[in-house]
N, C-alpha and C. Protein backbone atom coordinates (compact mmCIF):
# COMPACT_ATOMS: atom_id res chain seq x y z
N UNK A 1 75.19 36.02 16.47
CA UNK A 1 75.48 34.62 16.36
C UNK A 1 74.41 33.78 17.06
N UNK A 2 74.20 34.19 18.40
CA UNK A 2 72.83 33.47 19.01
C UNK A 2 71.26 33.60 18.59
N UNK A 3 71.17 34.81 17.21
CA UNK A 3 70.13 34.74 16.82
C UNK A 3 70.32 33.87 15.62
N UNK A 4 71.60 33.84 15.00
CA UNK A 4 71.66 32.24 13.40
C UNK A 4 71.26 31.23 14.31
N UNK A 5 71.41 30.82 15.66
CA UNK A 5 71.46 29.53 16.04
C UNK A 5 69.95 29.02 16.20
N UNK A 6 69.42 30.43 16.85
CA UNK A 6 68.07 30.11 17.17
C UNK A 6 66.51 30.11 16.19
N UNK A 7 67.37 30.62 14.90
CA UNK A 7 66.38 30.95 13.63
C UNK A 7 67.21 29.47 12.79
N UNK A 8 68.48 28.82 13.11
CA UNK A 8 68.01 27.57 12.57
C UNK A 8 67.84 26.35 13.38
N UNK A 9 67.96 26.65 14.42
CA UNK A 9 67.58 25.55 15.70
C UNK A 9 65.79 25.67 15.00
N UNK A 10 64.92 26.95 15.01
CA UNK A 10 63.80 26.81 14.70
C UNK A 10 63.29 26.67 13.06
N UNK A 11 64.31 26.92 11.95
CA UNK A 11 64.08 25.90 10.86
C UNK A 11 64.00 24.28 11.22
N UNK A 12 65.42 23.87 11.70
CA UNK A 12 64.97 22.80 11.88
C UNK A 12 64.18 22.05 12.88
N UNK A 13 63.55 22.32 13.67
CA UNK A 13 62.33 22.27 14.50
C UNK A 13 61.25 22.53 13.37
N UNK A 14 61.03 22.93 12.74
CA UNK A 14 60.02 22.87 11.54
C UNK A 14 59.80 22.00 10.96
N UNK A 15 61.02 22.27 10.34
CA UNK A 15 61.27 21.37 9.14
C UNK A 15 61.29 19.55 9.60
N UNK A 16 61.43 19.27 11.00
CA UNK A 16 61.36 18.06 11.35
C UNK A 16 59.85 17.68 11.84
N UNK A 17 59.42 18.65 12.24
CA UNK A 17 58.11 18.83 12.34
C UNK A 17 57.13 18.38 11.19
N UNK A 18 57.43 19.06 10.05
CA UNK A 18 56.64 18.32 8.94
C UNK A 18 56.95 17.50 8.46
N UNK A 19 58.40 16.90 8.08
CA UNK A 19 58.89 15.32 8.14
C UNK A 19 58.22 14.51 8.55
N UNK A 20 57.87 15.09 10.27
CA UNK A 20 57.71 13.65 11.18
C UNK A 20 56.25 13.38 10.25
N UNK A 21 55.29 14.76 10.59
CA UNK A 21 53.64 15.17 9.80
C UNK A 21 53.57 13.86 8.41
N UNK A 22 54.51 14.54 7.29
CA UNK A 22 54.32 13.70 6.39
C UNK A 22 55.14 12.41 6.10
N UNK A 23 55.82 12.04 6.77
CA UNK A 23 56.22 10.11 6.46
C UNK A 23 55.84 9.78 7.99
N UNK A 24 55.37 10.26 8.70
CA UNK A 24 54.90 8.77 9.73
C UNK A 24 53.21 9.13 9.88
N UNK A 25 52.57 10.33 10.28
CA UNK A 25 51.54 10.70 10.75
C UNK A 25 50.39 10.61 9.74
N UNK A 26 50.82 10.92 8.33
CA UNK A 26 50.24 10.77 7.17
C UNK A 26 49.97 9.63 6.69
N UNK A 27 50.67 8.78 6.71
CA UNK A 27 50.35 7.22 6.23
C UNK A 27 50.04 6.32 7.24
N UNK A 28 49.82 6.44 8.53
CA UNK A 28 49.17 6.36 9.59
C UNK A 28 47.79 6.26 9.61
N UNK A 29 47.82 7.63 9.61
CA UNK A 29 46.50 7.65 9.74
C UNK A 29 45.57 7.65 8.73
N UNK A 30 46.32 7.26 6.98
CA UNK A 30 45.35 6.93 6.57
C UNK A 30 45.25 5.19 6.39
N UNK A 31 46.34 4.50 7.18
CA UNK A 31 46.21 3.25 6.94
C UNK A 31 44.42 3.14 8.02
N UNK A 32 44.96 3.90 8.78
CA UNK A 32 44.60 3.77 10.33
C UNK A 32 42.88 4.01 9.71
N UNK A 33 42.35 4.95 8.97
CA UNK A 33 40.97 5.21 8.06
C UNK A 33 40.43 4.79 7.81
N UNK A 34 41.89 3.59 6.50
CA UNK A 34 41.22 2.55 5.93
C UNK A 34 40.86 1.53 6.81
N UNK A 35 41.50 0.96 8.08
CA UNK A 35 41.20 0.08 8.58
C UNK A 35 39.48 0.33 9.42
N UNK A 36 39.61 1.45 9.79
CA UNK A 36 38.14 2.10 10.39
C UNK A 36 36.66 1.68 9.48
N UNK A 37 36.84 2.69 7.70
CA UNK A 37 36.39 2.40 7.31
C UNK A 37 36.18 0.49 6.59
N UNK A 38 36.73 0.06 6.73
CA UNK A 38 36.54 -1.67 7.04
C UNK A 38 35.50 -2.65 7.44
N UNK A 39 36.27 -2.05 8.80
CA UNK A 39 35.67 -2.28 9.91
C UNK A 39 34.17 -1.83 9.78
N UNK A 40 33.92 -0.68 9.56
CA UNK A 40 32.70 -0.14 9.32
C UNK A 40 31.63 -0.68 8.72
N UNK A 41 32.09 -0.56 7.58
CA UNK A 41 31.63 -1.57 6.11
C UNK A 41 31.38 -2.59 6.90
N UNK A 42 32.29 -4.21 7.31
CA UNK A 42 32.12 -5.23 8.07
C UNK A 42 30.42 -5.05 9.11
N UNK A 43 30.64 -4.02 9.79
CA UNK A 43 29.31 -3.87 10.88
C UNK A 43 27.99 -3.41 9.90
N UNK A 44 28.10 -2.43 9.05
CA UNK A 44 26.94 -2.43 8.23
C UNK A 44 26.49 -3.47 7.72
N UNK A 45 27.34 -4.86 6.93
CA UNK A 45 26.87 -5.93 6.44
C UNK A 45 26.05 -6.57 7.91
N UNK A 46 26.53 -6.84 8.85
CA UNK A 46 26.61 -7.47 10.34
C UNK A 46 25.17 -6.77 10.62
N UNK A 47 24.68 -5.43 10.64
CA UNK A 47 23.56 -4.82 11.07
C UNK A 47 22.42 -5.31 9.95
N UNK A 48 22.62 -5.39 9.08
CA UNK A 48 21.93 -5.51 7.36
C UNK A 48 21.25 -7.27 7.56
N UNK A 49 22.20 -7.57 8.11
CA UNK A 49 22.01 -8.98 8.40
C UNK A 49 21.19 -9.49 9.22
N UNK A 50 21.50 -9.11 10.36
CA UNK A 50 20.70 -9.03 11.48
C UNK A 50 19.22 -8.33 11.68
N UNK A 51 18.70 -7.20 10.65
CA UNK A 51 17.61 -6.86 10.61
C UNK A 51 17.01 -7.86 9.68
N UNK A 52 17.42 -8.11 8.57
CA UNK A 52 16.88 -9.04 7.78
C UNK A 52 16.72 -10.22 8.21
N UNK A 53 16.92 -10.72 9.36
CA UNK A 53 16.75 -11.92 10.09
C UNK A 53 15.76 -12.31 10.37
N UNK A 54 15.15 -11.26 10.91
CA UNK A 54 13.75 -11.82 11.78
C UNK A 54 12.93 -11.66 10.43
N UNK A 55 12.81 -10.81 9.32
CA UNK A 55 12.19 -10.83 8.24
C UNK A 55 11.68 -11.78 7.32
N UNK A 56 13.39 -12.66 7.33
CA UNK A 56 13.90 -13.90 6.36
C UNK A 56 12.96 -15.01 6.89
N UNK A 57 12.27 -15.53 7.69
CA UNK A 57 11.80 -16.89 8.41
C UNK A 57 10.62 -16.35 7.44
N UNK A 58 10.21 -14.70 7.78
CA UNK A 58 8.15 -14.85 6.89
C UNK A 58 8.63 -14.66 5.32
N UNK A 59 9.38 -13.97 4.92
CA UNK A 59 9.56 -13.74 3.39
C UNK A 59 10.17 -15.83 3.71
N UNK A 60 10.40 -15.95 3.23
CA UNK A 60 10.78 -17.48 2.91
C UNK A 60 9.55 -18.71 3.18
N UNK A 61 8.70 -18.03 4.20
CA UNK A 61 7.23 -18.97 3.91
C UNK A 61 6.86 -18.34 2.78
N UNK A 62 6.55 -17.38 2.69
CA UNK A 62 5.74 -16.54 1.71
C UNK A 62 6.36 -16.70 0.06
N UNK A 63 7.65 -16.50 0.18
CA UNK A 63 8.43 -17.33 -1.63
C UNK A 63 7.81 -19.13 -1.44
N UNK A 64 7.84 -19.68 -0.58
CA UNK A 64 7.52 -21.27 -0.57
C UNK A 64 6.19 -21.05 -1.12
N UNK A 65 5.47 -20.50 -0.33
CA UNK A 65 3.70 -19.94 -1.05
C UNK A 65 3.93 -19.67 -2.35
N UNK A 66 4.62 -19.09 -2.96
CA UNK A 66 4.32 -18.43 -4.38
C UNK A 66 5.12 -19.14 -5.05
N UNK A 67 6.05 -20.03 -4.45
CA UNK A 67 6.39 -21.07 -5.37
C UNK A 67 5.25 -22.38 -5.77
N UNK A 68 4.98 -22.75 -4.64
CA UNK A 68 3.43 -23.71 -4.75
C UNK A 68 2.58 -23.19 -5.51
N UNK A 69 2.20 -21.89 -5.50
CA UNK A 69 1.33 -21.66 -6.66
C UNK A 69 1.90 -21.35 -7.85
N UNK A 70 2.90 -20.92 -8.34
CA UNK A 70 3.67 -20.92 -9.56
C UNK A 70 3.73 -22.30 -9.76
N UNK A 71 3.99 -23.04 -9.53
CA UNK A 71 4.17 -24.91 -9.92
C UNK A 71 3.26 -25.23 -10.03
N UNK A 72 1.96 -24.67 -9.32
CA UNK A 72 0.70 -25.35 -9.99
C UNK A 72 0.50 -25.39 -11.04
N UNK A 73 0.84 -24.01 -11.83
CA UNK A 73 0.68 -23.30 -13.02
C UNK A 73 1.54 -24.14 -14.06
N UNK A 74 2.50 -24.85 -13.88
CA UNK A 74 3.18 -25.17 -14.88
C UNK A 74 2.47 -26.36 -15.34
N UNK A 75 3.30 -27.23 -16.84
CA UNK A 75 2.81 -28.03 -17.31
C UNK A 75 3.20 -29.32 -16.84
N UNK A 76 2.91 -30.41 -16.09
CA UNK A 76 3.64 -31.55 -15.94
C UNK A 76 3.05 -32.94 -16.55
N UNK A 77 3.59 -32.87 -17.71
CA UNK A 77 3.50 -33.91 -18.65
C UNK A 77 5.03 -35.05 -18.48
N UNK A 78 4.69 -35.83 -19.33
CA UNK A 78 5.78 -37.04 -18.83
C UNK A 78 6.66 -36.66 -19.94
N UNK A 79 6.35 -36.23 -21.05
CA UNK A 79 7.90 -35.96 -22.01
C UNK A 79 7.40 -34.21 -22.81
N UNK A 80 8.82 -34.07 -22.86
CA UNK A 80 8.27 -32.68 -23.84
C UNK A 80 7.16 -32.90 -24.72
N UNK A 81 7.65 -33.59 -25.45
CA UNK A 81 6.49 -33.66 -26.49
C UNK A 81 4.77 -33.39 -26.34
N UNK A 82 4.61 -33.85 -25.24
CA UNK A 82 2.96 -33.96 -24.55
C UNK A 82 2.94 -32.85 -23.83
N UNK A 83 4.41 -31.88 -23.27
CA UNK A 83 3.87 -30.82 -22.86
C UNK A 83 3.38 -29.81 -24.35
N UNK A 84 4.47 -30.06 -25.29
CA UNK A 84 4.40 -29.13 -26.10
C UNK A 84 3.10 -29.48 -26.93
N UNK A 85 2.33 -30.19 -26.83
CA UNK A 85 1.10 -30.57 -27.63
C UNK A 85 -0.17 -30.02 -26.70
N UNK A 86 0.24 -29.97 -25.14
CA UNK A 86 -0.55 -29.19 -24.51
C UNK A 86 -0.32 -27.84 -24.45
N UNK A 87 0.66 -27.31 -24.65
CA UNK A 87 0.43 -25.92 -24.60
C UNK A 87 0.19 -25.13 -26.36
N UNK A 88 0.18 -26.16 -27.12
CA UNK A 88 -0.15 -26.18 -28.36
C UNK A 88 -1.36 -25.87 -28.61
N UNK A 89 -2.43 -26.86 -27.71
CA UNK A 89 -3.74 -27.05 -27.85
C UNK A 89 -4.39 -25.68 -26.50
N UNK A 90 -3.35 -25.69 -25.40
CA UNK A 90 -3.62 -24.25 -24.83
C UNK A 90 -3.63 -23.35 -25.25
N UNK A 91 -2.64 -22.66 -26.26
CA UNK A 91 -2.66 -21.82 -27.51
C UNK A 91 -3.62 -21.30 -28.51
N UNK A 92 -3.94 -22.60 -28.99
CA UNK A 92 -5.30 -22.92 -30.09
C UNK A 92 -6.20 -22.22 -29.63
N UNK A 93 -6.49 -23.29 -27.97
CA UNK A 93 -7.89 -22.55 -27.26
C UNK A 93 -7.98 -20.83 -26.82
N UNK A 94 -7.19 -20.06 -26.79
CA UNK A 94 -6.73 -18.95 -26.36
C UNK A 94 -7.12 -18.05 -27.62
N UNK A 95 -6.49 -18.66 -28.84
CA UNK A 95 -6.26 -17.94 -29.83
C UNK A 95 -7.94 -18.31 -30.44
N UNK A 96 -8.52 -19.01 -30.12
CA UNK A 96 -9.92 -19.17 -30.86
C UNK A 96 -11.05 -18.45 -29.85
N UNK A 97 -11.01 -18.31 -28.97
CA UNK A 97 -11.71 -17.42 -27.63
C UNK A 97 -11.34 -15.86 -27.83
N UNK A 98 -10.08 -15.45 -28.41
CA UNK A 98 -9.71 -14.09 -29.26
C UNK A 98 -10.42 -14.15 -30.45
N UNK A 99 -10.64 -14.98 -31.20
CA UNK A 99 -11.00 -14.70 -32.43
C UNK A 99 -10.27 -14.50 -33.41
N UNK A 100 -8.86 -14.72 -32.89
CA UNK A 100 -7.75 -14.59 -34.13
C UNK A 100 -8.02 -16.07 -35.16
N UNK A 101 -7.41 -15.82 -35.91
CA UNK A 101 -7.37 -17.07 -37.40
C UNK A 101 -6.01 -17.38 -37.35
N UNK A 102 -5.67 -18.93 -36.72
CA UNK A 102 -4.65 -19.38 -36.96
C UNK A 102 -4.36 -20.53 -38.46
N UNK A 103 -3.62 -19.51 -38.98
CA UNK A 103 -3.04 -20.81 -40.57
C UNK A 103 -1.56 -21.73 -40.13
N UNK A 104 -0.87 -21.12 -39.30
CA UNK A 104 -0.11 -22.42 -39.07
C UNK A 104 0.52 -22.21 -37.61
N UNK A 105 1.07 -23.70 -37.04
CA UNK A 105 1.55 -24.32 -35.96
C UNK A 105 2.72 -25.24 -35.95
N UNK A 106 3.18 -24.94 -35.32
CA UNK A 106 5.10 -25.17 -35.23
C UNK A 106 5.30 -25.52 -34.07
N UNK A 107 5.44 -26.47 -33.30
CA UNK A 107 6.39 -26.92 -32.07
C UNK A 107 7.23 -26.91 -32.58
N UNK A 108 8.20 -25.89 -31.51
CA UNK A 108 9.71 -25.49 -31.68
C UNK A 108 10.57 -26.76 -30.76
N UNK A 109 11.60 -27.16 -30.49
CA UNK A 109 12.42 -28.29 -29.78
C UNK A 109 12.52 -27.02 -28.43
N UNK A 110 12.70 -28.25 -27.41
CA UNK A 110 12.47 -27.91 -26.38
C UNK A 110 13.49 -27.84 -25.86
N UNK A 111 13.92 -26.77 -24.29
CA UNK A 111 15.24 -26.83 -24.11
C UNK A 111 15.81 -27.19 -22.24
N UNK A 112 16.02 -27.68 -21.80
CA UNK A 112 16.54 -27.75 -20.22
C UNK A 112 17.38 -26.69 -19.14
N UNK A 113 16.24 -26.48 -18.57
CA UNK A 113 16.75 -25.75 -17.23
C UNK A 113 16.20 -26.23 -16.12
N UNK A 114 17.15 -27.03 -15.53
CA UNK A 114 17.58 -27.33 -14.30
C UNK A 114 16.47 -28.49 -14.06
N UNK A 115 15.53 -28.54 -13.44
CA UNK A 115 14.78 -29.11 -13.08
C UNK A 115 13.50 -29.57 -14.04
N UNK A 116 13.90 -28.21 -14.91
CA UNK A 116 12.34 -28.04 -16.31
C UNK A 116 12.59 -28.23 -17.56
N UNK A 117 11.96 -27.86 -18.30
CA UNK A 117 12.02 -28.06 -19.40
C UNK A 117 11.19 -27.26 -20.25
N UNK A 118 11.85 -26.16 -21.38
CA UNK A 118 10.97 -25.35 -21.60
C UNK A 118 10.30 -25.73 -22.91
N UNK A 119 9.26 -25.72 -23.35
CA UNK A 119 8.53 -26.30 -24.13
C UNK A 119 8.16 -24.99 -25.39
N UNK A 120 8.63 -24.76 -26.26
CA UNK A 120 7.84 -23.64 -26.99
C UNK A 120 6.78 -24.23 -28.71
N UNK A 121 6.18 -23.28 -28.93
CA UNK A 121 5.58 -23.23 -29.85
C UNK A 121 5.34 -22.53 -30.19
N UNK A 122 5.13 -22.36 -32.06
CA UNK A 122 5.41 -20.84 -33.01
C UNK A 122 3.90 -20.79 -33.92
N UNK A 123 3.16 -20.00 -33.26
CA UNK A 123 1.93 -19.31 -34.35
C UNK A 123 1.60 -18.54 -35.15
N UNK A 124 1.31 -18.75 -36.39
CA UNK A 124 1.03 -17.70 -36.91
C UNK A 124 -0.40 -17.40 -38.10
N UNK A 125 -0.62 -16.56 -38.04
CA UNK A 125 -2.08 -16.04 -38.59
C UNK A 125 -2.39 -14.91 -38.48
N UNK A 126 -3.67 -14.72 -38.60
CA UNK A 126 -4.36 -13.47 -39.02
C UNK A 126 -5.31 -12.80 -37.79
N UNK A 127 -5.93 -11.57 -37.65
CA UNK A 127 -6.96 -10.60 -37.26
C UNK A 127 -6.36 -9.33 -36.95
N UNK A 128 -7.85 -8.92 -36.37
CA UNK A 128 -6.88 -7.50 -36.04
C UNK A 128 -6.90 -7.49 -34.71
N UNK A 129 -6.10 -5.84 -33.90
CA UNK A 129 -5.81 -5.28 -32.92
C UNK A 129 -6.18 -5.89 -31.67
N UNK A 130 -7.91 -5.85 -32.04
CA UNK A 130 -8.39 -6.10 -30.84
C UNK A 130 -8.57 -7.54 -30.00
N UNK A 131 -8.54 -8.12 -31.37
CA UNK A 131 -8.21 -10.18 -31.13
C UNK A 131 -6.86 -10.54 -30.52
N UNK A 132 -6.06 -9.41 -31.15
CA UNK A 132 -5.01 -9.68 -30.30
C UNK A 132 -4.28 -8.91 -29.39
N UNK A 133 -4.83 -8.25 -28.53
CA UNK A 133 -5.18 -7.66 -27.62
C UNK A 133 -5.69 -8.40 -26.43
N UNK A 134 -7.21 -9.03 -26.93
CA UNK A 134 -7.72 -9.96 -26.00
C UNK A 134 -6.97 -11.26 -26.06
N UNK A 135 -6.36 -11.86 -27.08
CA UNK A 135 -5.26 -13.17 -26.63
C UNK A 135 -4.70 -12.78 -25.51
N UNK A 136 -4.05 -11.44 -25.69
CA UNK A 136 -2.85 -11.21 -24.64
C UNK A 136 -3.57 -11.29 -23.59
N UNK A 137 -4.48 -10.42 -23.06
CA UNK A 137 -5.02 -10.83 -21.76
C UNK A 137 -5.84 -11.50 -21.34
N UNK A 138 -5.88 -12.83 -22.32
CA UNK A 138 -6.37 -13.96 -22.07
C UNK A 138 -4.64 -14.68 -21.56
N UNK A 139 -3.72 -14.85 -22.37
CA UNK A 139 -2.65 -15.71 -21.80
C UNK A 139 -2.04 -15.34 -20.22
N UNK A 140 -2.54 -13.48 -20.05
CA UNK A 140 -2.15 -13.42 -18.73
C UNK A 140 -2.80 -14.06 -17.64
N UNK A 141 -4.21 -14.34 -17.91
CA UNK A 141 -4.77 -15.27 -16.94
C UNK A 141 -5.25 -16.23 -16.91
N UNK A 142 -4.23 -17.20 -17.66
CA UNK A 142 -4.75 -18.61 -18.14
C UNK A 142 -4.24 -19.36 -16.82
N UNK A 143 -5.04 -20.42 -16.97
CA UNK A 143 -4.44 -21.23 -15.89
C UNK A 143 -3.06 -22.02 -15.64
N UNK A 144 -2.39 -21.65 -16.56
CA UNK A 144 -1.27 -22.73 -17.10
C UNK A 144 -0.39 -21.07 -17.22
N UNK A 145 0.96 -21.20 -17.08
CA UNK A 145 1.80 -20.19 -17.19
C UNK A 145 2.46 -20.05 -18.03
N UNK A 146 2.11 -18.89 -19.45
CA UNK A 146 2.65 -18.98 -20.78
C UNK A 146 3.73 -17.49 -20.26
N UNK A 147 4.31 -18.14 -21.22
CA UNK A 147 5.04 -16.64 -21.87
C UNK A 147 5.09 -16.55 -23.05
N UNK A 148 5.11 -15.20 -23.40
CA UNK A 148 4.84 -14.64 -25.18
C UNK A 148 6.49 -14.23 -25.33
N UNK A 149 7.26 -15.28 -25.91
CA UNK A 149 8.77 -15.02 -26.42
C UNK A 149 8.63 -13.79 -27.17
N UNK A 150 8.15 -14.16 -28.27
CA UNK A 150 8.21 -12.83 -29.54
C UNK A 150 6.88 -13.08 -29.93
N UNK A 151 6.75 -11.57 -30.51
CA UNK A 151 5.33 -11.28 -30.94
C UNK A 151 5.93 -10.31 -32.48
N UNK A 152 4.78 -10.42 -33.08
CA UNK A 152 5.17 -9.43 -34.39
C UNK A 152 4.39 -9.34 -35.43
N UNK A 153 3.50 -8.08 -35.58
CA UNK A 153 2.44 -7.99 -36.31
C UNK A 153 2.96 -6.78 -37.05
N UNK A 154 1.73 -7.08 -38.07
CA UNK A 154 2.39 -6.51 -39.67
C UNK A 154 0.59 -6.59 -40.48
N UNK A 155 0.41 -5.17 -40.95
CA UNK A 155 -0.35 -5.21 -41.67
C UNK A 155 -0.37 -5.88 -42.74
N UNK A 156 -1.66 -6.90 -43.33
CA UNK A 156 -1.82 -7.95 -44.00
C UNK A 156 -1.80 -7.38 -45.70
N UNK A 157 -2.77 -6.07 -45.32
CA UNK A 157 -3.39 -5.55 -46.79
C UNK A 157 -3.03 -3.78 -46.46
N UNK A 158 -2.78 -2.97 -47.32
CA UNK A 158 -2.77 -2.07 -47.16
C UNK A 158 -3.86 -0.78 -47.39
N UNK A 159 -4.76 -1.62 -48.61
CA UNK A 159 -5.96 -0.90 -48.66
C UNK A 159 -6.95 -1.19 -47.37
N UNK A 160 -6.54 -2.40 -46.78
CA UNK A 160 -7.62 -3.29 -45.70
C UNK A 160 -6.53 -3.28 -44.21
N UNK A 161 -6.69 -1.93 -43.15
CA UNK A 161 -5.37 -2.10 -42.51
C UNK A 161 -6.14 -2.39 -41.17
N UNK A 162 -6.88 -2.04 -41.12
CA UNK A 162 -7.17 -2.88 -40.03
C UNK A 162 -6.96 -4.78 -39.72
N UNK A 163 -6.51 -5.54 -40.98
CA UNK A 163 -6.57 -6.80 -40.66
C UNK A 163 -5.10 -7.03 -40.45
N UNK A 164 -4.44 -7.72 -39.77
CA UNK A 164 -3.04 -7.88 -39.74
C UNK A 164 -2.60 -9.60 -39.41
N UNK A 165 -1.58 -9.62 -39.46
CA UNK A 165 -0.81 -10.55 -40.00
C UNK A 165 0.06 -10.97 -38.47
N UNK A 166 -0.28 -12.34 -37.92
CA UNK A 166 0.79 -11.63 -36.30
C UNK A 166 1.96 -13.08 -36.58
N UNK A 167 2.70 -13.23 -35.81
CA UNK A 167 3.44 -14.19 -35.52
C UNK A 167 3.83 -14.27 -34.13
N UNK A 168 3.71 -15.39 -33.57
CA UNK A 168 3.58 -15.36 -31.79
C UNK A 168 4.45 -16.74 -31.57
N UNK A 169 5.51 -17.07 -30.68
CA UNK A 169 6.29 -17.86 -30.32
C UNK A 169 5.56 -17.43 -28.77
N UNK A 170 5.01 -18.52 -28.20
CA UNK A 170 4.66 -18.69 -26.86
C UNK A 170 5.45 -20.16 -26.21
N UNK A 171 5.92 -19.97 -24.81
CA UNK A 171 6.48 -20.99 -23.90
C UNK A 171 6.21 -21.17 -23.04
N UNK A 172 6.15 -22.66 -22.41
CA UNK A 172 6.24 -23.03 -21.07
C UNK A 172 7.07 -23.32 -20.25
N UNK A 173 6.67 -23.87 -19.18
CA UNK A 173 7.86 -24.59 -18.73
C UNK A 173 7.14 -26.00 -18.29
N UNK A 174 8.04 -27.00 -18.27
CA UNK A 174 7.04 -28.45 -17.85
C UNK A 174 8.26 -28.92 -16.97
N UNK A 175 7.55 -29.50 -15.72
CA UNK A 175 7.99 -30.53 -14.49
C UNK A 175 8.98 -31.11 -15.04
N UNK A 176 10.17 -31.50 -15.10
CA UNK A 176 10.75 -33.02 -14.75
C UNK A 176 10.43 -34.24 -13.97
């Protein structure tokens, strides 16, 4: 009889044992984890921050620098129109220093972001590879800051393949 008592005195000593384990100790300590990991997270942003601090004063001269010279680059005309006739005639000059053959010219309507105004215009004509080749890295170092929207060349003749056929939508951006 004193060994039933003591084999379930020690079931239930077990069995309360892992009770207590799984509904109080278990959700405890993983509240208790999550709050750690938190916290954690919180000090990594806090450390992240704090190194980037002393960084942030020279990177922020240095974006002001490369903003001044990016704005040089843009077009600041008094209405779209005069930008888009200058980067029209920037175009022209680009595309005639390549040696490409332009048959037609399209100012596209212009559209607003924020402060600017983007100005495009649509070319299209003739040469080959290498004319337009050298456009391209003529517009990369023009003085004025184009971008080539779409490009799209297409052989002209098929007996004659070296000559091709391009179509070029180039943009600016102009001052407000």
């Amino acid at each position: 009889m004193k060994t039933n008592r003591y084999i379930l005195l020690a079931i239930l000593l077990v069995i309360s044992v892992f009770s207590f384990e799984t509904y109080f100790l278990e959700p405890k300590s993983e509240m208790l984890r999550a709050s750690i990991e938190q916290q954690y997270d919180i000090l990594q942003k806090y450390e992240r921050f704090i190194e980037g601090e002393g960084m942030t004063e020279e990177e922020i001269r240095v974006s002001i620098d490369e903003m001044k010279k990016i704005e040089k680059r843009l077009f600041h005309e008094e209405s779209d129109f005069l930008a888009a006739v200058k980067l029209q005639k920037e175009g022209l000059g680009l595309m005639s220093k390549a040696g490409l053959r332009v048959l037609i010219i399209k100012p596209l309507s212009s559209e607003k972001i924020n402060n600017y105004s983007k100005v495009s215009v649509f070319f299209e004509g003739e040469g080959d590879i290498k004319q337009v080749s050298d456009f391209l890295k003529l517009v990369e170092s023009d003085k004025f800051l184009i971008k080539i929207d779409k490009l799209s060349l297409r052989v002209a003749n098929i007996k004659y393949q070296r000559k091709l056929k391009f179509k070029i939508r180039v943009s600016g951006l102009n001052r407000i």
